[in-house]
Protein backbone atom coordinates (compact mmCIF):
# COMPACT_ATOMS: atom_id res chain seq x y z
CA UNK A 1 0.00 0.00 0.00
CA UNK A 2 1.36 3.55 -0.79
CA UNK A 3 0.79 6.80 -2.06
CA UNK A 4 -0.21 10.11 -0.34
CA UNK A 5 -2.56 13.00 -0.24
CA UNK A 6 -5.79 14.78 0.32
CA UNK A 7 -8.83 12.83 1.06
CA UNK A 8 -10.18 11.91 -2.48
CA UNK A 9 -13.61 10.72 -3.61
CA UNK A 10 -13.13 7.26 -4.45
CA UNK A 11 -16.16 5.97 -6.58
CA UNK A 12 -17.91 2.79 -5.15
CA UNK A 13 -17.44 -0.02 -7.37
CA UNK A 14 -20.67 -1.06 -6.58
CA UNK A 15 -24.75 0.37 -5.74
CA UNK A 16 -27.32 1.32 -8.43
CA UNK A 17 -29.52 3.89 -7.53
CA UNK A 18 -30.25 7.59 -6.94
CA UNK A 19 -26.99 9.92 -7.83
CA UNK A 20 -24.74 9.64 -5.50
CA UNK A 21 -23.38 12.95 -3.10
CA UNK A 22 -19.52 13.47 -2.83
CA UNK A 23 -20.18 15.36 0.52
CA UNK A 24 -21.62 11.87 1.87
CA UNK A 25 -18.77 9.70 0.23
CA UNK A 26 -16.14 11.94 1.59
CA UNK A 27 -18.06 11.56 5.14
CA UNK A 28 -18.07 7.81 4.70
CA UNK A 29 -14.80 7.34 3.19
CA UNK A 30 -13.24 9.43 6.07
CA UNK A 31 -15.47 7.91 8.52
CA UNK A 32 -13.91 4.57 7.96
CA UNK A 33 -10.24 5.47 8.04
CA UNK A 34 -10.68 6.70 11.04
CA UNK A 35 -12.59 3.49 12.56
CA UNK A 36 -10.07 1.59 11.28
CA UNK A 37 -7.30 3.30 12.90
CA UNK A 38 -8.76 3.87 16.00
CA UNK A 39 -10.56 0.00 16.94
CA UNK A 40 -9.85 -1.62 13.44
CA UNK A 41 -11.09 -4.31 11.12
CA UNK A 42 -13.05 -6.03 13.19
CA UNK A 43 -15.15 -2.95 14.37
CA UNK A 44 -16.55 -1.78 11.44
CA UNK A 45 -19.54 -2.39 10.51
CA UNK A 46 -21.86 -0.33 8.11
CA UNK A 47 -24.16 0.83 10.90
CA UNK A 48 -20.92 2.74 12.79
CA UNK A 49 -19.65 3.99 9.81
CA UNK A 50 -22.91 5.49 9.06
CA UNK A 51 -23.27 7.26 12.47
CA UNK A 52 -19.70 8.55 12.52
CA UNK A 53 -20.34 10.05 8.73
CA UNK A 54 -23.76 11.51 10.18
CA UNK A 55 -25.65 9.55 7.20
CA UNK A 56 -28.09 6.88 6.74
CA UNK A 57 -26.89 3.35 6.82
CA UNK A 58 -28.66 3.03 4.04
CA UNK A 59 -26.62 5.45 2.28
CA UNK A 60 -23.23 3.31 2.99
CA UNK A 61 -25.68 0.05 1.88
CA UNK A 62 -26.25 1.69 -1.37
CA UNK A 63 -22.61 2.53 -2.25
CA UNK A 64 -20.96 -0.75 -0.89
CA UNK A 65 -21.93 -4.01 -1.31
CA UNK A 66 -19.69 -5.27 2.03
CA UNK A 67 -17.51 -4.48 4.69
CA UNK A 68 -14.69 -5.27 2.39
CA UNK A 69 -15.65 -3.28 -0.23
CA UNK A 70 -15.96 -0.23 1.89
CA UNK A 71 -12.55 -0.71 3.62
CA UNK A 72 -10.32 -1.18 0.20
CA UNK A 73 -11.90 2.44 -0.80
CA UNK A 74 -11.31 3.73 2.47
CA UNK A 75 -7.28 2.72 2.21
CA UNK A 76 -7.34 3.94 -1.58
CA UNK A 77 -8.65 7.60 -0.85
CA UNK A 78 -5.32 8.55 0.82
CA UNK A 79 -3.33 6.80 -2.08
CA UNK A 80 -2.31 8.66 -4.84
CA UNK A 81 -2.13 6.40 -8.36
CA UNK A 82 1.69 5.24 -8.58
CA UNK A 83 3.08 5.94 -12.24
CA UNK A 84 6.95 5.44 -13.34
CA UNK A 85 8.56 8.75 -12.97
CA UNK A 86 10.36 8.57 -15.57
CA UNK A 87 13.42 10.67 -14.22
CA UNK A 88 16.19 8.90 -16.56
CA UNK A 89 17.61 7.70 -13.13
CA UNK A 90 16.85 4.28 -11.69
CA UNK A 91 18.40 5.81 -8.12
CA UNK A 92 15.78 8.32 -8.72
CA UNK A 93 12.42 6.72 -9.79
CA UNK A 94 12.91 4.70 -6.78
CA UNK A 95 13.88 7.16 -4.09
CA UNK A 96 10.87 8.93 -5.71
CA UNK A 97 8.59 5.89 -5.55
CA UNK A 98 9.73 4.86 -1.65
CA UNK A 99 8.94 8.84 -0.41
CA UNK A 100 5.66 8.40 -1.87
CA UNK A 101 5.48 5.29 0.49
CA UNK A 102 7.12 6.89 3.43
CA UNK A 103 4.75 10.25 3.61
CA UNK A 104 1.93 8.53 3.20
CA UNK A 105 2.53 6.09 6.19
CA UNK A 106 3.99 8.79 8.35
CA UNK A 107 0.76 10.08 8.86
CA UNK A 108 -0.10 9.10 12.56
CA UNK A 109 -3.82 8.03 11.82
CA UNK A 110 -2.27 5.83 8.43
CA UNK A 111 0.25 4.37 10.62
CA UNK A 112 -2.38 3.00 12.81
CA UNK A 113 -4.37 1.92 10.17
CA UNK A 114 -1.74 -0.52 8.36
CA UNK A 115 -0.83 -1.82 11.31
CA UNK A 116 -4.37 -2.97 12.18
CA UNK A 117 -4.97 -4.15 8.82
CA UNK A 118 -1.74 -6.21 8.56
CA UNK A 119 -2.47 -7.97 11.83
CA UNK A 120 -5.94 -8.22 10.68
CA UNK A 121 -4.74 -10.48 7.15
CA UNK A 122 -3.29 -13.05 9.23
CA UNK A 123 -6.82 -14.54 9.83
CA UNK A 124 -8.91 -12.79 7.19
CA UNK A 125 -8.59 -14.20 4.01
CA UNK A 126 -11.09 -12.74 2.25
CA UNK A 127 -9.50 -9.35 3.42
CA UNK A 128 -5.82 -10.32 2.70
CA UNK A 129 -7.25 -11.54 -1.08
CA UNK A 130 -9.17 -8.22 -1.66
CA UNK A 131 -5.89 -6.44 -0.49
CA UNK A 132 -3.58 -7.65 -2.49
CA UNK A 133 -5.83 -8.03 -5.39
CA UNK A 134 -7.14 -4.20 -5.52
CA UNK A 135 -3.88 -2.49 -3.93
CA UNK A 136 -0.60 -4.42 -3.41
CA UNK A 137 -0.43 -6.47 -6.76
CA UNK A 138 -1.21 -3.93 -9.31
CA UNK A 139 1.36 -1.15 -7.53
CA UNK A 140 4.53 -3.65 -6.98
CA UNK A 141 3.86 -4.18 -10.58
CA UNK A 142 4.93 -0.56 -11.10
CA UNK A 143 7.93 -0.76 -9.51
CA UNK A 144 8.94 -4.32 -10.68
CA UNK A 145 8.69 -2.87 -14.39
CA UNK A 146 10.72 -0.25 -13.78
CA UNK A 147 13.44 -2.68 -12.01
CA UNK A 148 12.79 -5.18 -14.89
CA UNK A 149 13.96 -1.96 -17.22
CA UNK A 150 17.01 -1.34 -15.30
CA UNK A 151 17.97 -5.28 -16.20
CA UNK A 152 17.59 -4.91 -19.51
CA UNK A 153 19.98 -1.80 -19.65
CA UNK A 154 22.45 -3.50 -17.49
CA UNK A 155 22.10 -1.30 -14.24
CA UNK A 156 20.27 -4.22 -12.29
CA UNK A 157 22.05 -7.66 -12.52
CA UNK A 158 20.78 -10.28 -14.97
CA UNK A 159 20.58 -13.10 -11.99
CA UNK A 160 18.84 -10.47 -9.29
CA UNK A 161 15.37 -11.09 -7.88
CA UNK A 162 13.25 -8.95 -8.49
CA UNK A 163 10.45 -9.61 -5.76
CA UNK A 164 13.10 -10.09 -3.10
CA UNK A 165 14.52 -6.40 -4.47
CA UNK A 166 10.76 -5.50 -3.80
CA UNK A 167 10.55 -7.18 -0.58
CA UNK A 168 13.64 -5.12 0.73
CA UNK A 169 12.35 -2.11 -0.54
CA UNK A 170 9.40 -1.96 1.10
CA UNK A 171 9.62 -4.27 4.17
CA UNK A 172 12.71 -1.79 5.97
CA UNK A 173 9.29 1.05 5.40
CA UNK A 174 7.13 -1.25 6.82
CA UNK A 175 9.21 -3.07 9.43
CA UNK A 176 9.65 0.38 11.42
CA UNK A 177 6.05 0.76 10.89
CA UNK A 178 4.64 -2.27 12.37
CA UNK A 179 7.65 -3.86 14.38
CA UNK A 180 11.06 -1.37 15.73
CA UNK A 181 8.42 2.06 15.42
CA UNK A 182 11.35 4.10 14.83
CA UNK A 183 10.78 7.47 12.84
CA UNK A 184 10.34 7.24 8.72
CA UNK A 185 12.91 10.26 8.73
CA UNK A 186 12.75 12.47 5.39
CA UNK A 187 16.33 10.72 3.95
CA UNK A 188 14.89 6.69 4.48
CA UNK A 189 13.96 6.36 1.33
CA UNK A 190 17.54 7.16 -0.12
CA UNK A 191 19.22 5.58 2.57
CA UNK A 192 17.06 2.30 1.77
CA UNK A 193 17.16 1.82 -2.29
CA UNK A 194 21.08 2.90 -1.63
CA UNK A 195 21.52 0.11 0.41
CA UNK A 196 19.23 -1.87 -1.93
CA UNK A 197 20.78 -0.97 -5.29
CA UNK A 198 24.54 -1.98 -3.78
CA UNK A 199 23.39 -5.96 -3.80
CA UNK A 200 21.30 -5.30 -6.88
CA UNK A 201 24.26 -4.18 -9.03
């Protein structure tokens, strides 16, 4: 999970009906992330997300079709869409692509969040599945392409792994997150794909 920003309207995949108000998705959507980082997972449910937005829960009913649902849109309003950067520099696009990480999880209240979620997977499989499917798969892809790239052009060795490359980037992010809790300081991203790139090269 990673990316940054302002809270933005993520369109329910799912809920015919009436038009829908951004005012009341915004509510919702910000509703949830907070749930989720205060009690977690296992608290929501569509009636408490409803009374903390100050709607109907037949509002939330007709915009998501589950829990589930509802939560992956919740995570993906604070994520900005990850695209190559394109910098010319491999050093670069992936200093570039970790600080996207970093400030988004150095937000107290996201912090909180992913760690509730990641304990949460351990049991939840239809949680961990929708995760990974909607969030984690499609974004390591962006970074895995532009690692594949650096292969082909000789800056990434021929014989590296790519998804343990991957893992290293993100789990040092992570592992302060969830395990050590030591500061994601504003230079972790170079010191980490430094210290990456020297076993990739």
């Amino acid at each position: 999970m990673e990316g940054a920003g302002e809270l933005e309207v993520v369109a329910p995949r799912r809920g015919p009906g009436r038009p829908r108000s951004a005012e009341a998705d915004r509510a919702i959507l910000a509703a949830t992330v907070a749930l989720l980082a205060e009690a977690g997972f296992a608290a929501i449910t569509m009636e408490r997300v409803a009374s903390s937005a100050g709607v109907g829960k037949a509002t939330v009913y007709r915009r998501w079709a589950s829990k589930v649902d509802l939560v992956i849109d919740a995570i993906r309003t604070g994520m900005h869409d990850i695209e190559p950067p394109g910098t010319g520099s491999l050093r670069q696009d992936l200093v570039t692509l970790m600080s996207v990480q970093i400030d988004w999880l150095r937000d107290t209240e996201t912090g909180r969040m992913v760690a509730g979620l990641s304990a949460e997977i351990q049991h939840n499989a239809e949680l961990a599945d929708a995760l990974r499917t909607n969030l984690i798969i499609s974004r390591r892809a962006v970074v895995r392409r532009i690692l594949a790239d650096a292969v082909l052009s000789g800056e990434v060795r021929s014989d590296a792994d790519l998804d343990v490359v991957l893992d290293l980037l993100y789990g040092a992010i992570h592992f302060r997150v969830l395990v050590t809790g030591e500061p994601l300081e504003p230079d972790l991203a170079s010191k980490i794909v430094d210290a990456v790139l020297v076993g990739a090269r």
